[in-house]
Protein backbone atom coordinates (compact mmCIF):
# COMPACT_ATOMS: atom_id res chain seq x y z
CA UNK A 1 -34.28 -7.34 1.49
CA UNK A 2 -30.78 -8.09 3.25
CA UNK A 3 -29.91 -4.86 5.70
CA UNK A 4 -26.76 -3.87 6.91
CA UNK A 5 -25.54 -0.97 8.68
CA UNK A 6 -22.54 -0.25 7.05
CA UNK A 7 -20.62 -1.48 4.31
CA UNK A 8 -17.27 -0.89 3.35
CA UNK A 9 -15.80 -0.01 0.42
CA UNK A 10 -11.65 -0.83 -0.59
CA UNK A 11 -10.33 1.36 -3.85
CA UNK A 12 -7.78 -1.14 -4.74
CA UNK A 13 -7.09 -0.06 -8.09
CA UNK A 14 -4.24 1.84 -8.10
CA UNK A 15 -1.22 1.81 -10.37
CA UNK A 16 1.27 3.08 -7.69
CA UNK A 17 3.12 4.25 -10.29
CA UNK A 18 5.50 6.10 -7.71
CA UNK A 19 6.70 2.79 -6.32
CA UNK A 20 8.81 1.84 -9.76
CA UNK A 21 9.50 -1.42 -10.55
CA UNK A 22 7.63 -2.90 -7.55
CA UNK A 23 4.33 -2.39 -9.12
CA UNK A 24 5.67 -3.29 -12.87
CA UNK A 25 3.64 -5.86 -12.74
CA UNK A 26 1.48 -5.96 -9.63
CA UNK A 27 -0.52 -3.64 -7.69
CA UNK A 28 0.08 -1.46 -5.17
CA UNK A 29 -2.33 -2.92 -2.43
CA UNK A 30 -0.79 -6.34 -3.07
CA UNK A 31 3.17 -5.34 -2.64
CA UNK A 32 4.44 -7.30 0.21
CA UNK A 33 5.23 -5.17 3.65
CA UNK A 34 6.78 -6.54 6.72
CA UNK A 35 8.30 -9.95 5.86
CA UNK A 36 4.77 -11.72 5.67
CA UNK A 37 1.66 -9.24 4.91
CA UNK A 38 0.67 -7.15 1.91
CA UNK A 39 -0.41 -3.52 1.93
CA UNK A 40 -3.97 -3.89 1.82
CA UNK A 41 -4.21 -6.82 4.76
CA UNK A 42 -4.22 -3.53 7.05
CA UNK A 43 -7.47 -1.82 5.51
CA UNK A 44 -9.28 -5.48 5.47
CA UNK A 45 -7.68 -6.32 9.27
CA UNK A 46 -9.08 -2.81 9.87
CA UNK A 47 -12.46 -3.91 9.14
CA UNK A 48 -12.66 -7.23 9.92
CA UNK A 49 -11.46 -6.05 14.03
CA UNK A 50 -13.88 -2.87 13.79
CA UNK A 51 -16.93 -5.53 13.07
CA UNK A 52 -17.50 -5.12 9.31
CA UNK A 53 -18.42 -8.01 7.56
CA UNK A 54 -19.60 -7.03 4.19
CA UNK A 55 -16.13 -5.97 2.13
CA UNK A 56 -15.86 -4.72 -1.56
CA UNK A 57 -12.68 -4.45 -3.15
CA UNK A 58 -12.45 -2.65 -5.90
CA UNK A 59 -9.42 -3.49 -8.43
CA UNK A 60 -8.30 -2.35 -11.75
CA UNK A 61 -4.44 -2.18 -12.11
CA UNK A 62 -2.59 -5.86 -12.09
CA UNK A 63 -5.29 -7.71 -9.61
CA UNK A 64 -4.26 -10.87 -10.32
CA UNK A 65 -1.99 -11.04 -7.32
CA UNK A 66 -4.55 -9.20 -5.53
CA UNK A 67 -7.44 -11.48 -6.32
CA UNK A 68 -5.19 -14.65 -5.19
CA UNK A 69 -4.23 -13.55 -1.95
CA UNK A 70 -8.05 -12.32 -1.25
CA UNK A 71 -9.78 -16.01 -2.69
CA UNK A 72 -12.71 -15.86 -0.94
CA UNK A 73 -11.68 -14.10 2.29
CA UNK A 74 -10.86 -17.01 4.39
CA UNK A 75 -7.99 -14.88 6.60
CA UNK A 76 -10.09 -11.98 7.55
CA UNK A 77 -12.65 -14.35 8.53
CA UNK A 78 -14.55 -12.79 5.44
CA UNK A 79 -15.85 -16.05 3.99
CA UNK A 80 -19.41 -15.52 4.49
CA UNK A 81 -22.75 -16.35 2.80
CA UNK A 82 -24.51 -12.98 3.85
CA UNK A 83 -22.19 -10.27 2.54
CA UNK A 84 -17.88 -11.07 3.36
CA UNK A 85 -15.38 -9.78 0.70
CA UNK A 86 -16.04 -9.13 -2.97
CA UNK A 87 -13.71 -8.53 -5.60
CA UNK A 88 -15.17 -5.66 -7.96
CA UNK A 89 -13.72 -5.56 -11.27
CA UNK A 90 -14.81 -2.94 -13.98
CA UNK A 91 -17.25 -5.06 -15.95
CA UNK A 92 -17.86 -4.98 -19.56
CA UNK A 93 -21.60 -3.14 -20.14
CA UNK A 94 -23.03 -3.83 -23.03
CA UNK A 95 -22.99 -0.20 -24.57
CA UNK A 96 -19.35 0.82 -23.88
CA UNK A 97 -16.91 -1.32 -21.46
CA UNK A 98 -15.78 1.65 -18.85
CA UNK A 99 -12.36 1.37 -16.35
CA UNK A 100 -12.84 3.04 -13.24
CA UNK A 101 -12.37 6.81 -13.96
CA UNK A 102 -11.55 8.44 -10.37
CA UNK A 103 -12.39 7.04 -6.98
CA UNK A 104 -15.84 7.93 -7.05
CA UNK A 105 -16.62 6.78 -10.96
CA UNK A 106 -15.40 3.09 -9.08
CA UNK A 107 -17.97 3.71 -6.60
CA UNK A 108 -20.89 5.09 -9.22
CA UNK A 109 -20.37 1.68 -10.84
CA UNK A 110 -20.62 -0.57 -8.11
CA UNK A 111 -23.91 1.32 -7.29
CA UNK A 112 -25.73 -2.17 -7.53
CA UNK A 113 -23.76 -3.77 -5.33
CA UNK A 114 -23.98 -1.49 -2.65
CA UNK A 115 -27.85 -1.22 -2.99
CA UNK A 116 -27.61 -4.85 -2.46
CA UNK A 117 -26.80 -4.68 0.97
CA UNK A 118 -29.45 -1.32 1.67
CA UNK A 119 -27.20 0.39 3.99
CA UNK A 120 -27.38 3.11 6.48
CA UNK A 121 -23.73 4.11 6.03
CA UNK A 122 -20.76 3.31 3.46
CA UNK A 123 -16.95 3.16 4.17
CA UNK A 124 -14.73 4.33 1.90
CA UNK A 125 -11.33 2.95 2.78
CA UNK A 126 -7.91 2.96 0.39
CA UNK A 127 -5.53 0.27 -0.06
CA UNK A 128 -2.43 1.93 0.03
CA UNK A 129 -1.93 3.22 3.84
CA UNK A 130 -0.07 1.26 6.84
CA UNK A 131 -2.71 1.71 10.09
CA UNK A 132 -4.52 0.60 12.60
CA UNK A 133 -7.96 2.04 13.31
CA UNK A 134 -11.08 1.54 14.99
CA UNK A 135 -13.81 2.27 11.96
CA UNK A 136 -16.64 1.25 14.81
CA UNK A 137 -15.28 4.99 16.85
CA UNK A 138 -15.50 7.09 13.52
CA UNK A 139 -18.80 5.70 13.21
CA UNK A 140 -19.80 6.63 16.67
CA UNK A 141 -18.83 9.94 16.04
CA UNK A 142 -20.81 10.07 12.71
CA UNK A 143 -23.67 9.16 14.46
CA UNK A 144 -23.62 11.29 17.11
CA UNK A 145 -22.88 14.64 15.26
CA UNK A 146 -25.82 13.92 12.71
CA UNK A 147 -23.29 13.77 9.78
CA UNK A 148 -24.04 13.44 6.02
CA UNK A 149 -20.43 13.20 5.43
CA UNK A 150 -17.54 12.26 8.11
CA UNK A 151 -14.01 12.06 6.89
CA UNK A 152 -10.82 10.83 9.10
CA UNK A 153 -8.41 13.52 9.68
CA UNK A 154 -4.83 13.77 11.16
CA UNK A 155 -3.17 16.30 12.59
CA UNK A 156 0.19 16.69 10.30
CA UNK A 157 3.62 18.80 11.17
CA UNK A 158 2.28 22.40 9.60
CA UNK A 159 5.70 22.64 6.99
CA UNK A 160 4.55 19.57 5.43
CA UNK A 161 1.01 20.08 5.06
CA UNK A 162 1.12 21.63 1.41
CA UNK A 163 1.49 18.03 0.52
CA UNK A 164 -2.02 17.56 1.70
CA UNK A 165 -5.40 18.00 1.45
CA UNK A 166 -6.23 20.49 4.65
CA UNK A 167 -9.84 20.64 6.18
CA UNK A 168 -10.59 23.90 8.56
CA UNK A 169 -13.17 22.48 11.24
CA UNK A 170 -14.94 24.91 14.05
CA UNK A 171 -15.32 24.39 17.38
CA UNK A 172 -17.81 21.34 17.00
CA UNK A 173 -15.22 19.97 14.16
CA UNK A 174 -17.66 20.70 11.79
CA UNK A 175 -15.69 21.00 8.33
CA UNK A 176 -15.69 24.98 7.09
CA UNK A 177 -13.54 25.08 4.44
CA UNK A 178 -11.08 22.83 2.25
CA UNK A 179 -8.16 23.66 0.63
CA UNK A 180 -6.33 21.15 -1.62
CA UNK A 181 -2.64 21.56 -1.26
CA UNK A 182 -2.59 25.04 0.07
CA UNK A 183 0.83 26.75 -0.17
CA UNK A 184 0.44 28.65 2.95
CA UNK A 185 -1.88 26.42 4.91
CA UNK A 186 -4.60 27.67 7.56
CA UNK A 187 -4.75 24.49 9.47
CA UNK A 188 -2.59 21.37 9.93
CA UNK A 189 -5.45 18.34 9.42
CA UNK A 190 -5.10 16.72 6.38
CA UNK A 191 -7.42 14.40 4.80
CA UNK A 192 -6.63 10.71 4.97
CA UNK A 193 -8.83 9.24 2.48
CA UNK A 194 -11.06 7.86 4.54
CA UNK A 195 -14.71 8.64 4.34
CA UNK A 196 -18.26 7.60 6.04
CA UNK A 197 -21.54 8.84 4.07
CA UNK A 198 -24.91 8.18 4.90
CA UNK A 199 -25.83 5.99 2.10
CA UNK A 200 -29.00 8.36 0.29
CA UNK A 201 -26.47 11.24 0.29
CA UNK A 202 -23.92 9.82 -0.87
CA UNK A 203 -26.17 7.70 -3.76
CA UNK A 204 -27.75 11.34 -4.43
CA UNK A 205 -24.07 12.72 -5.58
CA UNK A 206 -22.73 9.96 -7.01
CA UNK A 207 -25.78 10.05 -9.48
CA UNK A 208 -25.70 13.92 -9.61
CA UNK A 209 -21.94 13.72 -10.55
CA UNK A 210 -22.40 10.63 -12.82
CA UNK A 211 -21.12 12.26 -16.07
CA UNK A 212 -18.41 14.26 -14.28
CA UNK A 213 -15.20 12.97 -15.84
CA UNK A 214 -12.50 11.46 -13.32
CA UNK A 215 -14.82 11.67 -10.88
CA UNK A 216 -13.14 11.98 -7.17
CA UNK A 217 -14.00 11.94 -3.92
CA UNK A 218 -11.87 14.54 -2.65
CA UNK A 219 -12.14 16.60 -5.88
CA UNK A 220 -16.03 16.49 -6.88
CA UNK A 221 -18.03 14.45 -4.33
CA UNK A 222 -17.19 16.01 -0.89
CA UNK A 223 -17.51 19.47 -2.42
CA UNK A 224 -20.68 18.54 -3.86
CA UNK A 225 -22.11 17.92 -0.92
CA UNK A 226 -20.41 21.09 1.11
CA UNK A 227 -22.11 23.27 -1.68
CA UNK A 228 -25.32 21.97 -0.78
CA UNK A 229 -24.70 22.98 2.42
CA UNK A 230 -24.31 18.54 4.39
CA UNK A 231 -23.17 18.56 7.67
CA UNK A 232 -19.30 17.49 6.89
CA UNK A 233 -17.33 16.21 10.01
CA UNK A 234 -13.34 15.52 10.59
CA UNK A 235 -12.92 12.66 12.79
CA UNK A 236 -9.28 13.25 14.71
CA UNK A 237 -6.97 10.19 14.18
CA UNK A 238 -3.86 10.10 16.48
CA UNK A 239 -2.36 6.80 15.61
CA UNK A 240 0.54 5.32 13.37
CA UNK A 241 -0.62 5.99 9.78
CA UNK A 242 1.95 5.56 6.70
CA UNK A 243 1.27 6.47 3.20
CA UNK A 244 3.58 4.34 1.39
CA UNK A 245 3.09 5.46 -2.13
CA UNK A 246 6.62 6.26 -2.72
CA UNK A 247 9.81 4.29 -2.33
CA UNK A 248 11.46 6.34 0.70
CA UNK A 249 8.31 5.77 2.73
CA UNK A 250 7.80 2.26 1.80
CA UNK A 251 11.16 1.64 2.79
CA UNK A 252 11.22 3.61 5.64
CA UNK A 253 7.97 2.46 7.06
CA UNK A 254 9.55 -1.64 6.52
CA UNK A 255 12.39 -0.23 8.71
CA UNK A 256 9.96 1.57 11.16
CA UNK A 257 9.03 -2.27 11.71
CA UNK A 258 12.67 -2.98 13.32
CA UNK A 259 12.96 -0.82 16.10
CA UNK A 260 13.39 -2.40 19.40
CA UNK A 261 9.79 -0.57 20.53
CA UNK A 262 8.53 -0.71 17.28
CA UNK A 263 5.95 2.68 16.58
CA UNK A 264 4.03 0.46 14.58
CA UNK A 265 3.13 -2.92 16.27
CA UNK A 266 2.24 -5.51 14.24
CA UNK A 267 2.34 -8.05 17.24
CA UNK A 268 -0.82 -6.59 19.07
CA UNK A 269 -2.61 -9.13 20.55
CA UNK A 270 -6.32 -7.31 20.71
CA UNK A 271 -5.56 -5.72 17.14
CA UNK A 272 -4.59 -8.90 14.73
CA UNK A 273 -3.23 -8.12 11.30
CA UNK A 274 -4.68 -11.13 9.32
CA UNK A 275 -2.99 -12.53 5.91
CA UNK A 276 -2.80 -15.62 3.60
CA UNK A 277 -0.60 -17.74 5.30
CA UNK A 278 1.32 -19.83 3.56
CA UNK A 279 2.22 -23.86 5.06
CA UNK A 280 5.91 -23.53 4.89
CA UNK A 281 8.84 -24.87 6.99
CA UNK A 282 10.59 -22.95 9.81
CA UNK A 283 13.71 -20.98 9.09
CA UNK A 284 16.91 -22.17 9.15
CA UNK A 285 20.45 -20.73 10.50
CA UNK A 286 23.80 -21.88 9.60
CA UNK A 287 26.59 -22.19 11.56
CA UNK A 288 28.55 -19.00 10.54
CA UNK A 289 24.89 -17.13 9.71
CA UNK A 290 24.48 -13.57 12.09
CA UNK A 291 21.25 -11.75 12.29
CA UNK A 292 20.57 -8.80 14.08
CA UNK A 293 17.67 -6.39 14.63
CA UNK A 294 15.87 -8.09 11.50
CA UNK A 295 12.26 -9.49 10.74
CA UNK A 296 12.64 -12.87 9.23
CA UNK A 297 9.91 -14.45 7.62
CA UNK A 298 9.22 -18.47 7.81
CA UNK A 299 11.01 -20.88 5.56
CA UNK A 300 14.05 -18.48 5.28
CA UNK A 301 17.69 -20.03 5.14
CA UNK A 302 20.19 -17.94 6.20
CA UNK A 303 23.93 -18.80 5.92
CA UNK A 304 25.20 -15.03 5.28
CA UNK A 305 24.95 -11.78 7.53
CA UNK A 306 21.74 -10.01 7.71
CA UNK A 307 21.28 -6.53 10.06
CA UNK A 308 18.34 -4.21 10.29
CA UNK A 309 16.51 -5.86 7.37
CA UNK A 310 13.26 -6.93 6.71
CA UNK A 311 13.31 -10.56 4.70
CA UNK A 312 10.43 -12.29 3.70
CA UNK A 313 9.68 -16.19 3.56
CA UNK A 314 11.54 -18.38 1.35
CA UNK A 315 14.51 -16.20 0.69
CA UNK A 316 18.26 -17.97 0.62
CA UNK A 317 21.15 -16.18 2.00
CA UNK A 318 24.22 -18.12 1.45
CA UNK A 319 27.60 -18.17 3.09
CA UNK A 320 29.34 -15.12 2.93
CA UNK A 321 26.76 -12.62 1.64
CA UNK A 322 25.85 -9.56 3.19
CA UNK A 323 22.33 -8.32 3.76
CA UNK A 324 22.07 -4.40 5.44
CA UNK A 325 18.99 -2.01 5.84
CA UNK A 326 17.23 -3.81 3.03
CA UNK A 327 14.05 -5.41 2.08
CA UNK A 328 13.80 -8.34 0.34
CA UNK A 329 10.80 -10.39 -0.70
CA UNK A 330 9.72 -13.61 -1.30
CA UNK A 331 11.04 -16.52 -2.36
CA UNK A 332 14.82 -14.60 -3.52
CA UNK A 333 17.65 -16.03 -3.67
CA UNK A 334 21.18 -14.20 -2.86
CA UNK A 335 24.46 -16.03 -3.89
CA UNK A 336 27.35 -16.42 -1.89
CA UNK A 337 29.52 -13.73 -1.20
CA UNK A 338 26.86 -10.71 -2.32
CA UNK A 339 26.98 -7.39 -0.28
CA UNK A 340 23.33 -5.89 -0.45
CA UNK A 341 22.64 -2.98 1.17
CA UNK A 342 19.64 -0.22 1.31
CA UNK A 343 18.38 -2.06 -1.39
CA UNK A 344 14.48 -3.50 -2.27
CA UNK A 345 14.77 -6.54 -3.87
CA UNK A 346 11.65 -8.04 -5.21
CA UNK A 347 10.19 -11.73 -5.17
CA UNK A 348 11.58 -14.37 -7.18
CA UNK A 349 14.82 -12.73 -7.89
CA UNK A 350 18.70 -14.11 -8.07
CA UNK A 351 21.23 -12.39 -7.46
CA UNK A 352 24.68 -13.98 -8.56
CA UNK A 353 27.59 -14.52 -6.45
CA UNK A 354 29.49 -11.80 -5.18
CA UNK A 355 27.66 -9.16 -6.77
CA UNK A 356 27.16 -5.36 -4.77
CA UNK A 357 23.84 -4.16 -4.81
CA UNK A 358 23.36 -0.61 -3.63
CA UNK A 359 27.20 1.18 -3.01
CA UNK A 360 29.12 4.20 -4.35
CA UNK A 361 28.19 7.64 -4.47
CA UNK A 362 24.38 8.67 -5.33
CA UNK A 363 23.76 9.96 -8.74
CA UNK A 364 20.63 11.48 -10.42
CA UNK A 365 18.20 8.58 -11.86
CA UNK A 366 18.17 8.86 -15.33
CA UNK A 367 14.55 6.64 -15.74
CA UNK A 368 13.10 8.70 -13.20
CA UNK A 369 14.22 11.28 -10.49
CA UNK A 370 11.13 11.80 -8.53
CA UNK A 371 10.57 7.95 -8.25
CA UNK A 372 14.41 6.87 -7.64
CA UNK A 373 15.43 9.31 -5.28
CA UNK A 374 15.83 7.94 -2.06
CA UNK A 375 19.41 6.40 -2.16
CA UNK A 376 17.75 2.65 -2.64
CA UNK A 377 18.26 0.59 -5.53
CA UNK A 378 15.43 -1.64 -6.56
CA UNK A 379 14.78 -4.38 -8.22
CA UNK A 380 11.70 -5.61 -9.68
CA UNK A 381 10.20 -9.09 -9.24
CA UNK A 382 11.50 -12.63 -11.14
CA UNK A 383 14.59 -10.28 -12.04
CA UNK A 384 18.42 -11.90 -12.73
CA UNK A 385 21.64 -10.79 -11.55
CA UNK A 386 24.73 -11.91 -12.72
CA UNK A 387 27.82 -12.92 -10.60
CA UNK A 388 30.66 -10.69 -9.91
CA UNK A 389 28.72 -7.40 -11.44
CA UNK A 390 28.22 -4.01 -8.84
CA UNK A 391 24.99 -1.65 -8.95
CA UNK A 392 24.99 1.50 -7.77
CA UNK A 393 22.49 3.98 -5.53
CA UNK A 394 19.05 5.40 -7.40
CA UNK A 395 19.27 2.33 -9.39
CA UNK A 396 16.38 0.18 -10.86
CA UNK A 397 16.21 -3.11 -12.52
CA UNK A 398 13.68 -5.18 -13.91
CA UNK A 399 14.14 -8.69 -16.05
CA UNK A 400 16.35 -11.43 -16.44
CA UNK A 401 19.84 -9.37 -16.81
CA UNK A 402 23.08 -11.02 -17.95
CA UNK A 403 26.86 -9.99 -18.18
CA UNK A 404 26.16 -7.66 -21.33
CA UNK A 405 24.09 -5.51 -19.61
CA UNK A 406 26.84 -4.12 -17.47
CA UNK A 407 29.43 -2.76 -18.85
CA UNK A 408 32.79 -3.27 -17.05
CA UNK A 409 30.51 -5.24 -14.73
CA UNK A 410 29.04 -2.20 -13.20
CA UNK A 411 25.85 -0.39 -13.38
CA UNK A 412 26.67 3.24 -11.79
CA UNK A 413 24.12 5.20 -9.65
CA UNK A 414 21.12 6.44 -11.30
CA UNK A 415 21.16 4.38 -14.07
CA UNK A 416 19.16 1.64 -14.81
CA UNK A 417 18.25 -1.99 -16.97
CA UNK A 418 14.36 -2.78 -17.40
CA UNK A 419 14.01 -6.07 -19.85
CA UNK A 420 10.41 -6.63 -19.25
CA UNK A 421 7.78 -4.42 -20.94
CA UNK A 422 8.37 -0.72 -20.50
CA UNK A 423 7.47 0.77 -16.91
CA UNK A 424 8.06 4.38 -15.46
C-alpha cells in the first residue's frame, strides 16, 4: 500500500460571496491577484516549496476556471504518477448526490481518497489567503510537541480580534481554550485556517461527526477533539498573510503589491510563486504612454496613463485614457480617452471611449452595503461599457450594458446594473 507522510488537503469550494461580481461566475480561489497569479497558486506554491507532493483540491462553487488553470498540475511541478494534485468534486452516490456541507463534510467525503495515500498526517489548507509559509516548520513543531491536532496561529492587533477566531495557549502553546469571535477577547491569536491532524484522529472525528450537519472544522471537529481531551497546539506565524474575502482587502492587498519594498514579495527567489503561464507576447508602450509604480502583466499595450495599478496580461489602454489605483484583469480593453480610477475591472471587459469609471462623491450601495463599501466600483467579467457614460463610487456592474442603462449617461454612486443571472 502507497505511504506518505503527509498529505494536503485545499477547500476550494467557496462561493466568496463577499467579493460581488468577481465571483458571479467564478470562484474565489481562481480570481486573478497580482497581474499574473490566481488566489489559490499561493496555497499550492505553499506546498509544492514546503515538499508536499500529494495535493487534493477540493471544489464546489464555479470550478470550471479552477479546474483549467490546475489541468494536471504541470506548474507546481504536481504532475506526478504517485500522488500530485487532484481535483475533488462532490460526486454523485448512488443513494442521495450530497454538495459539500461545511469544511469538514468536504473532508468526510473524500475519506477514500485520503486513505489512499495511508498517511501519518493531513494538511488542511484554504484557498482564499495571500501567504507564504513553510508547512515542513509547522510540521516540525507537530512532531515534536506530540500533537493530535496543530493549528497555525497569528498574532492579530487586539481591537480587531472580535473578527476572529481566538485560541488561549499556555506556556508550552498548548491550546486551553477557544473562543469564536469573542467581544472582549482574552488573547490576540487568531486562527488561520490552517490545520495538521494526525491522520487516525482526525479519521476518528470525522466519522464520529459524520451526521453532524454543516460540519466545520473550526465549529465541530477541533472541539471534538478538545472535549476528548487531544493535545491541540498553535503554531506562531509571523509572516505576510491576507485574507482577501472582501473587496477592500482584495484591493488593498493588489496595491500592497506596488510599494517600492513591497511587504509581500512575490519576486523571492528561494520562495517561487508558480502559475499557468500563458505563451504571450511582451508588452508594448506607445509613444505618449506613462506608467508609474504599476505591475504590468505580459502582452499588455499601453498607449494611455497608468499609476499605482495592478494590470494584468492582454489588457489595451489606448491613447488618452487614464488608469489610477485600479485593478484590472485579463484580456480588457479600455477605449480612448476613459478615466478609471479605484476601480476593479474584471477580464474580458470594454469599456467605451471616454467613459469615468469610479468618481463623485460615495453613496450607500443599494445591491449591497456590506459588499460595496470600500469606495471601488467593480465590474464583473465579459461586462460592456458604453462610450461617453460616468459611474460612480460603491458601484457594481455585471453584463453587456448599453446607453439605456444609464440614464443621462450616468450611473451615480451606490447604484448598480447586473444583466447576467442574479448575484448578491
Amino acid at each position: 500500500m502507497m505511504h506518505k507522510e503527509m498529505i494536503a488537503m485545499l477547500l476550494a469550494g467557496g462561493q466568496g460571496s463577499r467579493l460581488g461580481v468577481l465571483t458571479a461566475d467564478v470562484a474565489k480561489p481562481a480570481v486573478a491577484f497580482g497581474g499574473k497569479y490566481r488566489i489559490i497558486d499561493f496555497p499550492l506554491s505553499n506546498c509544492i516549496n514546503s515538499g508536499i507532493d500529494t495535493v487534493g483540491v477540493l471544489t464546489q462553487y464555479q470550478p470550471l476556471a479552477l479546474n483549467q488553470h490546475i489541468g494536471i498540475g504541470i506548474p507546481w511541478d504536481l504532475d506526478r504518477n504517485d500522488g500530485g494534485v487532484s481535483v475533488l468534486p462532490p460526486y454523485e452516490k448512488s443513494d442521495n448526490s450530497e454538495w459539500y456541507s461545511g469544511t469538514a463534510n468536504a473532508i468526510f467525503q473524500n475519506l477514500q481518497y485520503i486513505d489512499g495515500y495511508n498517511p501519518d498526517y493531513v494538511l488542511i489548507l484554504s484557498g482564499d489567503h495571500i501567504y507564504k509559509m513553510d508547512y515542513e516548520a509547522m510540521l516540525d513543531f507537530h512532531r515534536q510537541n506530540q500533537a493530535d491536532v496543530t493549528l497555525a496561529a497569528i498574532p492579530v492587533p487586539i481591537e480587531e480580534a472580535s473578527r476572529f477566531g481566538i485560541v488561549i495557549a499556555d506556556e508550552n502553546h498548548r491550546i486551553t481554550e477557544f473562543e469564536e469571535k469573542p467581544e472582549h477577547p482574552r488573547s490576540n491569536l487568531a486562527s488561520m485556517g490552517i490545520y495538521i491532524f494526525s491522520w487516525p484522529q482526525l479519521r476518528e472525528a470525522l466519522i464520529a461527526l459524520k451526521d453532524q450537519s454543516n460540519c466545520d472544522f473550526g465549529k465541530h471537529i477541533i472541539p471534538y477533539c478538545h472535549k476528548k481531551g487531544e493535545r491541540i497546539f498553535a503554531f506562531e506565524f509571523n509572516g505576510y498573510w491576507k485574507d482577501v474575502g472582501t473587496l477592500g482587502s482584495y484591493w488593498q492587498a493588489n496595491m500592497e503589491l506596488i510599494d517600492l519594498i513591497p511587504e509581500f514579495n512575490l519576486y523571492e527567489e528561494f520562495w517561487k510563486i508558480y502559475t499557468k503561464q500563458f505563451l504571450i507576447e511582451p508588452s508594448f508602450l506607445g509613444k505618449e504612454a506613462k506608467v508609474s509604480k504599476s505591475i504590468i502583466g505580459a502582452g499588455t499595450r499601453i498607449c494611455g496613463e497608468v499609476t499605482n495599478s495592478v494590470v494584468s496580461a492582454g489588457v489595451v489602454i489606448e491613447e488618452g485614457a487614464v488608469v489610477r489605483d485600479s485593478i484590472i484583469m485579463k484580456d480588457t480593453i479600455i477605449r480612448k480617452g476613459c478615466y478609471v480610477e479605484k476601480s476593479i475591472i474584471a477580464q474580458d471587459c470594454e469599456v467605451g471611449e471616454n467613459t469615468k469609471i469610479g468618481v463623485g462623491e460615495e453613496a450607500e450601495s443599494k445591491l449591497n452595503a456590506s459588499i460595496y463599501c470600500f469606495g471601488l466600483a467593480t465590474i464583473g467579467n465579459r461586462s460592456i461599457i458604453p462610450a461617453n457614460v460616468t459611474i460612480g463610487k460603491n458601484t457594481a456592474i455585471r453584463g453587456v450594458t448599453d446607453e439605456s442603462d444609464y440614464p443621462d449617461g450616468t450611473l451615480e454612486s451606490g447604484g448598480y446594473i447586473i444583466k447576467a443571472g442574479d448575484v448578491a
